[in-house]
C-alpha atoms as a PDB file:
ATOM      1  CA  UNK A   1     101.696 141.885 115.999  1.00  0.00           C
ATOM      2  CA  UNK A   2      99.762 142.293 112.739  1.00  0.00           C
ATOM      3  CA  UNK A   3     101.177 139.598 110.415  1.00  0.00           C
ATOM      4  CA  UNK A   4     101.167 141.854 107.201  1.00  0.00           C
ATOM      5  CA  UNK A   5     104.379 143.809 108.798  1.00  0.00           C
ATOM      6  CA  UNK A   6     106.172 140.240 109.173  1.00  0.00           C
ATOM      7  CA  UNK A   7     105.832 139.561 105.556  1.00  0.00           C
ATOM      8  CA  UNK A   8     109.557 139.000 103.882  1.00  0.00           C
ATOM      9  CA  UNK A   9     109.826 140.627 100.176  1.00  0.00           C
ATOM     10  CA  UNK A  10     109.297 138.448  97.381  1.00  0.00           C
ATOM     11  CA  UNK A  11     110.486 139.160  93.661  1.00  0.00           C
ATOM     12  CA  UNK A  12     107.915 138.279  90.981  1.00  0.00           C
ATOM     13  CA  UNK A  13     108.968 137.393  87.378  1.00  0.00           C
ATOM     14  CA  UNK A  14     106.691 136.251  84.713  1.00  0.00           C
ATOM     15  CA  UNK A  15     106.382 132.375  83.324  1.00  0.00           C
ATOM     16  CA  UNK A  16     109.039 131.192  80.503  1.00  0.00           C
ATOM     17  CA  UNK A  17     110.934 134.626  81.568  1.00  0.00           C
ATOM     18  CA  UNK A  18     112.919 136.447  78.944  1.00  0.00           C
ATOM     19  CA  UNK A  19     116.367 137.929  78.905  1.00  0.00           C
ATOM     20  CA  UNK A  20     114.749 141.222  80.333  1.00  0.00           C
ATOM     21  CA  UNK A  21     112.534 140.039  83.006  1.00  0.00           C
ATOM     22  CA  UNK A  22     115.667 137.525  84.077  1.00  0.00           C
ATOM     23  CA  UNK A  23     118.269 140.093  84.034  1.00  0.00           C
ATOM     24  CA  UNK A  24     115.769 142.404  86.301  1.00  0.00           C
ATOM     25  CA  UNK A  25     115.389 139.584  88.440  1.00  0.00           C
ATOM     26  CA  UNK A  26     118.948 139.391  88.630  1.00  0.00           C
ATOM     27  CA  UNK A  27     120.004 143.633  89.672  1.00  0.00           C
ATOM     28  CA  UNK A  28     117.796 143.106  92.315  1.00  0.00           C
ATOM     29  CA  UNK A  29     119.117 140.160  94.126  1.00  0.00           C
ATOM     30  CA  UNK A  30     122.331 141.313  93.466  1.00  0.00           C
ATOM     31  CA  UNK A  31     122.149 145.181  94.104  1.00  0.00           C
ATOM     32  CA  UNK A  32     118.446 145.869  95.318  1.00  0.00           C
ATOM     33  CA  UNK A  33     119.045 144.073  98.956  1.00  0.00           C
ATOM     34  CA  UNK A  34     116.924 141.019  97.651  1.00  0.00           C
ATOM     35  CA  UNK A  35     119.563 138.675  97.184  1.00  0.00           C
ATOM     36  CA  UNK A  36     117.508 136.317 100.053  1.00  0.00           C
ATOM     37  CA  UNK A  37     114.310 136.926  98.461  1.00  0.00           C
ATOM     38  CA  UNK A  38     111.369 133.950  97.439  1.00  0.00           C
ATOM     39  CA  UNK A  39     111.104 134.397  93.593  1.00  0.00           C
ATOM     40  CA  UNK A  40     107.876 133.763  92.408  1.00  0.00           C
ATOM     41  CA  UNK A  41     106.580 133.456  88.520  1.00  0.00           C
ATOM     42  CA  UNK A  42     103.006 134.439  87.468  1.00  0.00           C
ATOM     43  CA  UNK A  43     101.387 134.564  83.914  1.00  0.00           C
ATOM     44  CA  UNK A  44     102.836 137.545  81.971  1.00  0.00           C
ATOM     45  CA  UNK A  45     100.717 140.783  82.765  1.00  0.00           C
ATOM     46  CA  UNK A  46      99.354 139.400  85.573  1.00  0.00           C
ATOM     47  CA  UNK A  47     100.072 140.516  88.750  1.00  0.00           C
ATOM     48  CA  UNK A  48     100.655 138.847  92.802  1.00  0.00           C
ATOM     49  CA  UNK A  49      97.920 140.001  94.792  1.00  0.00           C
ATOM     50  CA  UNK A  50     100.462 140.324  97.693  1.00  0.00           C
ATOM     51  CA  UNK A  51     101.361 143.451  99.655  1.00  0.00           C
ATOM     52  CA  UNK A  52     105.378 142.162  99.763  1.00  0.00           C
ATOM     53  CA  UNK A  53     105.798 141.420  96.062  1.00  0.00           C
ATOM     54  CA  UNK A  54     107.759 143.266  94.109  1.00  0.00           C
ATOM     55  CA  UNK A  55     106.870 142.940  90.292  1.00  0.00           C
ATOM     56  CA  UNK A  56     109.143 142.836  87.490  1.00  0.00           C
ATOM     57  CA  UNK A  57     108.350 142.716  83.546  1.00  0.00           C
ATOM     58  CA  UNK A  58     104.431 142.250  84.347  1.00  0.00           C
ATOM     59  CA  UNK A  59     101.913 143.256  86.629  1.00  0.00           C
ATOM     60  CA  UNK A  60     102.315 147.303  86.428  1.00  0.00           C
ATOM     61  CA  UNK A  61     104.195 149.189  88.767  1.00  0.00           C
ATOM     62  CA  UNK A  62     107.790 150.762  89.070  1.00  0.00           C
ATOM     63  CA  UNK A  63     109.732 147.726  86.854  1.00  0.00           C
ATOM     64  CA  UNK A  64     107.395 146.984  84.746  1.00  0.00           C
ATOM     65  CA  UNK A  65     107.578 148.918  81.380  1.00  0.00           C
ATOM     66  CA  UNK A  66     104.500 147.908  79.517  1.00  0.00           C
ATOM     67  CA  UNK A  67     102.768 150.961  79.813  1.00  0.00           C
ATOM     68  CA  UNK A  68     105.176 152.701  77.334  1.00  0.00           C
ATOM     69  CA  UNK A  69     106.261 152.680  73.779  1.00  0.00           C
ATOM     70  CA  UNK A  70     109.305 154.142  74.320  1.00  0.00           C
ATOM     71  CA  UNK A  71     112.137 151.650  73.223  1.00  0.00           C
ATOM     72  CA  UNK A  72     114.601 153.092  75.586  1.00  0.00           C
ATOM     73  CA  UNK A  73     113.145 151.288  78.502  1.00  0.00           C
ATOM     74  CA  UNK A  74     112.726 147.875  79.749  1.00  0.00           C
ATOM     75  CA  UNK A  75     112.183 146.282  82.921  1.00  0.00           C
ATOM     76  CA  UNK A  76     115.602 145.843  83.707  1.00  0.00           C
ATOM     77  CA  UNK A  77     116.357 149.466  82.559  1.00  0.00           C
ATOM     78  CA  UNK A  78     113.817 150.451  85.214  1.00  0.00           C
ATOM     79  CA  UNK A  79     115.730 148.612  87.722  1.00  0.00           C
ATOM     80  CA  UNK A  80     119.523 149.351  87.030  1.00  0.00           C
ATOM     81  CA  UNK A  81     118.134 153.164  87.282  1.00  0.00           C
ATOM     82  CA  UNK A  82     117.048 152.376  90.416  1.00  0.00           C
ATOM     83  CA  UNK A  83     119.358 149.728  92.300  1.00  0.00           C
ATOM     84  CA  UNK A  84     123.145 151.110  89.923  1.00  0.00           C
ATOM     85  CA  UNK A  85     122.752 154.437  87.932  1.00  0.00           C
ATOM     86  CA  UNK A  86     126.025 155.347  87.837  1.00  0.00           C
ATOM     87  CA  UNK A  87     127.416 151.979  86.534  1.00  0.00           C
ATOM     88  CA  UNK A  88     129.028 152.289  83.557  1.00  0.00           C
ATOM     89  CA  UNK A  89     129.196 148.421  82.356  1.00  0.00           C
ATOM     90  CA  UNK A  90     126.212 147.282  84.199  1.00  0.00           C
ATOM     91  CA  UNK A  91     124.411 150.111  81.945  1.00  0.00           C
ATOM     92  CA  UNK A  92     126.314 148.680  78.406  1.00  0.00           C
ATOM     93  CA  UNK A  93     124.898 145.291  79.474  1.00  0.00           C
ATOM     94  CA  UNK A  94     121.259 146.157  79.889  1.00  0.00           C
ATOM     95  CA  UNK A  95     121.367 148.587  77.326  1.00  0.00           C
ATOM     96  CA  UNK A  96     121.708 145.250  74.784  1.00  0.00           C
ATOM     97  CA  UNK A  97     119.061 143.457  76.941  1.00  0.00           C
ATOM     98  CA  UNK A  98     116.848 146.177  76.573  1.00  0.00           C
ATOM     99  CA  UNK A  99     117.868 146.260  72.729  1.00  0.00           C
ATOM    100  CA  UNK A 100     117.067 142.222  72.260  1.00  0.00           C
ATOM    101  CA  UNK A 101     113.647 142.961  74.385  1.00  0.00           C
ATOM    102  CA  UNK A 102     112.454 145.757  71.524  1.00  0.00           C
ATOM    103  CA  UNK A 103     113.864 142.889  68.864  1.00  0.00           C
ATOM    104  CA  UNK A 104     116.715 145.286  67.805  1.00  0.00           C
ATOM    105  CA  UNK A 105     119.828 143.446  68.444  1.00  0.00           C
ATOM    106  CA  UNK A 106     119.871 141.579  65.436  1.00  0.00           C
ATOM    107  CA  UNK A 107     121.206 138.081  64.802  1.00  0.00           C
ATOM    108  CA  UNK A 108     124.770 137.716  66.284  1.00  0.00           C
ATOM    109  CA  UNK A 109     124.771 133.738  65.087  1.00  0.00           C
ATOM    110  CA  UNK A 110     123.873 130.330  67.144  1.00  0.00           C
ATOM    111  CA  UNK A 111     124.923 131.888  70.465  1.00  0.00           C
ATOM    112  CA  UNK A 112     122.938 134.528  71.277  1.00  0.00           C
ATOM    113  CA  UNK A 113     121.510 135.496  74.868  1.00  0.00           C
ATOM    114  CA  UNK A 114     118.056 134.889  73.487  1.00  0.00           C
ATOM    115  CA  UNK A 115     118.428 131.596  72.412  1.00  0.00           C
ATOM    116  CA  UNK A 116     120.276 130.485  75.376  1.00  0.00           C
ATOM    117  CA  UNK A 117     116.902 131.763  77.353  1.00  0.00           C
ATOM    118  CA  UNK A 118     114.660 130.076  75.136  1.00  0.00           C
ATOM    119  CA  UNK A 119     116.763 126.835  74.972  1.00  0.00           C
ATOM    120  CA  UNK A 120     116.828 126.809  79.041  1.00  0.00           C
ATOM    121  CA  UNK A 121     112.379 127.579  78.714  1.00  0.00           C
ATOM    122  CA  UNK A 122     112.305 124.884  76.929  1.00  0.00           C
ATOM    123  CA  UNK A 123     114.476 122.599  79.249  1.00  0.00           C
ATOM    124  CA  UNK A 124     112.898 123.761  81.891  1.00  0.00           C
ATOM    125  CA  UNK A 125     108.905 124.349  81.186  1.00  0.00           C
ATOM    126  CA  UNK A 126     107.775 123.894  84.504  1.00  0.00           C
ATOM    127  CA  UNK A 127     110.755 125.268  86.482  1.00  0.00           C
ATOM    128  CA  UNK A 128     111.322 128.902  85.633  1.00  0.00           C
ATOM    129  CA  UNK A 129     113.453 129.315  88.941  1.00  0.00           C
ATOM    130  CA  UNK A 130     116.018 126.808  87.245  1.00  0.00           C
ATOM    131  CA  UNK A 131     116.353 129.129  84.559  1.00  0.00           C
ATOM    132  CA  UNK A 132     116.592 131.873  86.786  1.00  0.00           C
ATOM    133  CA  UNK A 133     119.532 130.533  88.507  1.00  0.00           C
ATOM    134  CA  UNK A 134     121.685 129.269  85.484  1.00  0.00           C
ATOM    135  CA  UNK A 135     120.832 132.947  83.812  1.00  0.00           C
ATOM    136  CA  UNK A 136     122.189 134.806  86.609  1.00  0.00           C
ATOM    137  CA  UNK A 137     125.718 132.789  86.755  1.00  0.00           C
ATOM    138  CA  UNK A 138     125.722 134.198  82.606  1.00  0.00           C
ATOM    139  CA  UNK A 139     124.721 137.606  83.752  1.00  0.00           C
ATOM    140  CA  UNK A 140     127.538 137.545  86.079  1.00  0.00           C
ATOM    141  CA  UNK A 141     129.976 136.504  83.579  1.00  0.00           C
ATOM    142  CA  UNK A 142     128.803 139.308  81.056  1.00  0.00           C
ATOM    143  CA  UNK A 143     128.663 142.046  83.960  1.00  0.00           C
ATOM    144  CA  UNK A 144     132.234 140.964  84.622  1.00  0.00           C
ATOM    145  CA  UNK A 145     133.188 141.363  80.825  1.00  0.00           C
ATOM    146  CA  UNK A 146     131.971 144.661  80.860  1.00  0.00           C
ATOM    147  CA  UNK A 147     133.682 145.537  83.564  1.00  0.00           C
ATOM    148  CA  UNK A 148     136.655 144.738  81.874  1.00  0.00           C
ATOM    149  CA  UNK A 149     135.998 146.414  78.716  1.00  0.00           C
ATOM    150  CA  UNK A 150     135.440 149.715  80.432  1.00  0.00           C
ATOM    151  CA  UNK A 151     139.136 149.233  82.262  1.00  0.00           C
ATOM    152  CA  UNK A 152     140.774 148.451  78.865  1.00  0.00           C
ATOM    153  CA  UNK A 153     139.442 151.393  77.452  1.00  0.00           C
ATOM    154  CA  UNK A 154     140.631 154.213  79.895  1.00  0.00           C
ATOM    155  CA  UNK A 155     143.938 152.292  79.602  1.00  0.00           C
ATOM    156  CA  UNK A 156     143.587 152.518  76.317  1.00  0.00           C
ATOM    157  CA  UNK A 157     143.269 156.563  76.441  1.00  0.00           C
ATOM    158  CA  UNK A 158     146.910 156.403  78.192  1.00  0.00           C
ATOM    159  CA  UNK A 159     148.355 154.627  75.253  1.00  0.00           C
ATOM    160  CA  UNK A 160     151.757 155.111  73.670  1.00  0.00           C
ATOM    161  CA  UNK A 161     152.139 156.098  69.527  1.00  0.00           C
ATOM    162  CA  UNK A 162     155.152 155.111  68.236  1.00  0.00           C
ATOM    163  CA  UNK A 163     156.678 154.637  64.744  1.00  0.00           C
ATOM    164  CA  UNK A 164     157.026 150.928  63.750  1.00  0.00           C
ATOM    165  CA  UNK A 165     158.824 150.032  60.269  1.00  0.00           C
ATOM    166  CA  UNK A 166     155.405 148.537  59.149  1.00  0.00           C
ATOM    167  CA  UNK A 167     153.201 151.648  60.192  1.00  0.00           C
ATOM    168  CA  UNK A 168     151.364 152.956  63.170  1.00  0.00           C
ATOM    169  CA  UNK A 169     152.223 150.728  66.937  1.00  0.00           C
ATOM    170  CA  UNK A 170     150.093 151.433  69.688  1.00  0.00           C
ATOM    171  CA  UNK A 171     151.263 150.258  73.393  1.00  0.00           C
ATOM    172  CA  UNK A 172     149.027 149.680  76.463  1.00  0.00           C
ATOM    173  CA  UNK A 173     149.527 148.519  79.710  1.00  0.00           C
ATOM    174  CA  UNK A 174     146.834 147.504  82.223  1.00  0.00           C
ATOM    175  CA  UNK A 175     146.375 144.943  84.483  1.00  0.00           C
ATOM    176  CA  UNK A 176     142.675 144.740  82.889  1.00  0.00           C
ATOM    177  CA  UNK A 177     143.843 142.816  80.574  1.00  0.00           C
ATOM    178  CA  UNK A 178     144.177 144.918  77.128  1.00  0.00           C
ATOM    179  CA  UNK A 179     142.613 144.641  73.431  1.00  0.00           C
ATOM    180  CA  UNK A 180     144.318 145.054  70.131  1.00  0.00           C
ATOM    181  CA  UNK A 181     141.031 145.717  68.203  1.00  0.00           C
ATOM    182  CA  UNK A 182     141.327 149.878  70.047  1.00  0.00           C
ATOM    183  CA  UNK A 183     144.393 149.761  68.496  1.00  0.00           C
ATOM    184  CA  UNK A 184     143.809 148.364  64.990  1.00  0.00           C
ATOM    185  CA  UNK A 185     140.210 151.046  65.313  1.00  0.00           C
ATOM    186  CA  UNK A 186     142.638 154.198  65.283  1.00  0.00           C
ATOM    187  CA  UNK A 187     144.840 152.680  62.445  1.00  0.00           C
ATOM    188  CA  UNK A 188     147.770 150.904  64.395  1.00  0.00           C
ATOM    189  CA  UNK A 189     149.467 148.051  62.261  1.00  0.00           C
ATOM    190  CA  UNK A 190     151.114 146.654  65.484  1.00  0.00           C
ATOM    191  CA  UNK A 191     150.273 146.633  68.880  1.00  0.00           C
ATOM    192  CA  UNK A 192     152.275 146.186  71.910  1.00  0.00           C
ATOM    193  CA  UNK A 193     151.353 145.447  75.679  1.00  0.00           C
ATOM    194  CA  UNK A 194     151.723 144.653  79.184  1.00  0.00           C
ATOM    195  CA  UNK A 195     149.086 143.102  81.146  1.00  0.00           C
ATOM    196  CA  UNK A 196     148.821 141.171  84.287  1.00  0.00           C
ATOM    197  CA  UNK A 197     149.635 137.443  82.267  1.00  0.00           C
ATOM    198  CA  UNK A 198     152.836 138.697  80.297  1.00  0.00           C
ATOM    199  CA  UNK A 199     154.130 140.921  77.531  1.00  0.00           C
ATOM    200  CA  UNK A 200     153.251 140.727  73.713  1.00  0.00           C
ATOM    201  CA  UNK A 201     153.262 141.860  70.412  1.00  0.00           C
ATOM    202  CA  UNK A 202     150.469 141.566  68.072  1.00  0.00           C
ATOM    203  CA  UNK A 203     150.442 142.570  64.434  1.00  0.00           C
ATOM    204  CA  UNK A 204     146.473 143.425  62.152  1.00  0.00           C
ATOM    205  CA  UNK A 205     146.079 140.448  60.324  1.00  0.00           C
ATOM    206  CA  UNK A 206     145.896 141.637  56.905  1.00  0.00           C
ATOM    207  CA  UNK A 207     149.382 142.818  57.381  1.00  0.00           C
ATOM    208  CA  UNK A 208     152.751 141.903  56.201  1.00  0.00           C
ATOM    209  CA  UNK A 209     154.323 142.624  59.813  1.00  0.00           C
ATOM    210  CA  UNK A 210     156.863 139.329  60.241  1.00  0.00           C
ATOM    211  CA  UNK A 211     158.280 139.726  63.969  1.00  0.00           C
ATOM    212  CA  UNK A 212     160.793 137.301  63.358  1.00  0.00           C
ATOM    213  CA  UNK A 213     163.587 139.767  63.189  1.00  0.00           C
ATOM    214  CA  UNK A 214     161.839 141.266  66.403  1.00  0.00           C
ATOM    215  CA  UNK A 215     162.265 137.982  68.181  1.00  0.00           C
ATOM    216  CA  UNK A 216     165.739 137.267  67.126  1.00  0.00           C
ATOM    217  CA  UNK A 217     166.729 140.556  68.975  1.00  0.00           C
ATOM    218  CA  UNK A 218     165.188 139.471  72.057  1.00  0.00           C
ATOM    219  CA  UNK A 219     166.673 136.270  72.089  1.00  0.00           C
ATOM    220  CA  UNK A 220     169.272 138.586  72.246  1.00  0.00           C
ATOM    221  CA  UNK A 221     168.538 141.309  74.982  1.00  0.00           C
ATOM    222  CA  UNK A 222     165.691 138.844  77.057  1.00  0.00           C
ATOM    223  CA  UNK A 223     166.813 135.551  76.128  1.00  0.00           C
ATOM    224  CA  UNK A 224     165.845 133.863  79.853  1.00  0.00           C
ATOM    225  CA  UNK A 225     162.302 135.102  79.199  1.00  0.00           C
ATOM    226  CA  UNK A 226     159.462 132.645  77.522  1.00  0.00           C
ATOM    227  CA  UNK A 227     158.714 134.132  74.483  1.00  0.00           C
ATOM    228  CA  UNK A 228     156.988 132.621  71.585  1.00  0.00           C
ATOM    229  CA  UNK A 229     156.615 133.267  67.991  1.00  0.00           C
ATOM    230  CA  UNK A 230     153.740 132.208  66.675  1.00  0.00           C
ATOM    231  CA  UNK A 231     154.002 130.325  62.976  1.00  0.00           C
ATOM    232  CA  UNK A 232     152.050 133.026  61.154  1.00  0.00           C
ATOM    233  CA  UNK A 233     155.450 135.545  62.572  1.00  0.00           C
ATOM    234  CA  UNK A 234     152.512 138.275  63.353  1.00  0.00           C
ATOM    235  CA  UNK A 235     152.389 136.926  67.099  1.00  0.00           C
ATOM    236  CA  UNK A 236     155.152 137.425  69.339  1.00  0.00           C
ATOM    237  CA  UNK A 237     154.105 136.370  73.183  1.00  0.00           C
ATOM    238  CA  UNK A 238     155.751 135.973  76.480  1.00  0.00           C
ATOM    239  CA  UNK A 239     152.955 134.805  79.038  1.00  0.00           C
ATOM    240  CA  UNK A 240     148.470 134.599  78.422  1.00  0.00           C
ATOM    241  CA  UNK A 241     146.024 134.133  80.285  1.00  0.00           C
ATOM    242  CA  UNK A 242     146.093 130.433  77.909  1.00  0.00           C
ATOM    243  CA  UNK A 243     149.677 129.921  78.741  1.00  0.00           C
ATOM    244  CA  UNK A 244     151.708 132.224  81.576  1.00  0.00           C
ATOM    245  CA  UNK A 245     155.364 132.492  81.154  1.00  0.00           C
ATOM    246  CA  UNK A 246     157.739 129.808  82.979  1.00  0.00           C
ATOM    247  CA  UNK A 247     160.112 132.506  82.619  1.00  0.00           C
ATOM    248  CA  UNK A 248     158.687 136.338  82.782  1.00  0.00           C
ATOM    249  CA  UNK A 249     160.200 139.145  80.614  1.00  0.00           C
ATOM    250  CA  UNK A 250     162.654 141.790  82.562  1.00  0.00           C
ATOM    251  CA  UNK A 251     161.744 144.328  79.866  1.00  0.00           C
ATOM    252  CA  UNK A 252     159.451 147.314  80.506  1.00  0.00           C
ATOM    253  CA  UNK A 253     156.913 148.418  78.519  1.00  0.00           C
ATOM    254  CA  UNK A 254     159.256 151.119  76.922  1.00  0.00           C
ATOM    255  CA  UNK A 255     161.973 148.689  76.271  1.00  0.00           C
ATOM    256  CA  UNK A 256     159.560 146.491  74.104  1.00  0.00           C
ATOM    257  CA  UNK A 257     158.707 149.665  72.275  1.00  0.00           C
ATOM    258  CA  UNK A 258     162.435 150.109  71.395  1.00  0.00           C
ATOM    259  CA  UNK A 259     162.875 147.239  70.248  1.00  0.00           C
ATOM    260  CA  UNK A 260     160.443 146.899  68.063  1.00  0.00           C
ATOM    261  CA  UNK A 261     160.691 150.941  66.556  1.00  0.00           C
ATOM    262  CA  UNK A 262     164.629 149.496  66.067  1.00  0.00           C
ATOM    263  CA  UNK A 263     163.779 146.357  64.339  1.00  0.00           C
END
């Protein structure tokens, strides 16, 4: 048996690897079929004489972008084309790595994905596959985040206008989870919701909105359910994902909005 058709695949990264190079690393172990792949880590634009390594972010070839000015690519661009083209938040998330990678993403404060990378480099000098493996637990979480954006916003596109005595109330409901700032983009005052944790009411924050008379009437009409007003009185919640409800609300969606067009 010739030995060169035995030889398993093995992903090769660069040394001190970046957000792009680890978040190409990542699609393919994930997505690509590599997920019980050896990872190996060579100088940057060097290359793995090998005939079953697959490069990434150095050494030429399909995933590594080097050979281009054009800012719309990077390594892991290369690969999310290849391993998840159609993926809406997997292509949001690597559009921003491939932004930080051409150094336009700007400074978001202390807690930005580059700093984390070169924070875990610097931990880890000599053990790149460390960093590797704490970076794709993050990537994970963002991926996931993503996700959830996109499901919030084609919830959001079945939304509910309403007149509110203070101005403009949105309502959304989606077991996604849901986000007030859609609302407060298209000029809501309040916003009203339903997700999988509970039922709430949620008021811009340069308003005068005070919910107070809004949770005196459900005392009234929902009394047995857990809702709290929050001391500022622009915060009316039964249930979050902090805190779910001992008692869940009986009211629909389209009750709340009564109630709160009435108050």
């Amino acid at each position: 048996m010739n030995a060169e058709t035995t030889l398993q695949p093995m992903l090769v990264g660069h040394l001190a690897p970046d957000l792009d190079c680890l978040a190409a690393l990542w699609m393919l172990r994930r997505w690509g079929g590599y997920a019980a792949a050896a990872v190996q880590f060579v100088a940057a634009g060097t290359r793995l004489e090998q005939p079953n390594a697959i490069h990434v972010d150095t050494g030429g070839g399909p995933f590594d972008h080097h050979h281009t000015a054009d800012q719309s690519l990077s390594s892991a661009e290369l690969v999310r084309r290849s391993v998840r083209p159609a993926d809406w938040a997997l292509e949001t998330l690597i559009a921003a790595v491939t932004a930080d990678d051409h150094a336009r993403s700007g400074d978001s404060g202390p807690l930005r994905a580059r700093d984390l990378v070169v924070g875990l480099n610097a931990g880890f000098p000599a053990d790149p596959a460390q960093v590797l493996r704490v970076m794709e637990a993050n990537f994970a979480a963002w991926y996931a985040a993503a996700e959830q954006r996109e499901e919030q916003r084609r919830a959001f596109a079945d939304r509910i206008e309403f007149d509110t005595p203070w101005g403009l109330g949105v309502a959304v409901e989606s077991q996604a989870g849901v986000a007030s700032r859609d609302a407060y983009g298209i000029g809501a005052v309040l916003f009203v919701y339903r997700d999988q944790y509970g039922m709430g009411i949620a008021a811009q924050s340069q308003s005068t909105v005070d919910l107070s008379s809004v949770y005196a009437e459900l005392g009234q009409i929902d009394g047995g359910a857990d809702w709290y007003l929050h001391p500022n009185r622009r915060l009316l919640l039964c249930g979050s994902s902090k805190a779910p409800p001992r008692v869940p609300s009986a009211l629909s969606l389209n009750d709340l909005i009564d109630v709160v067009a009435s108050s």
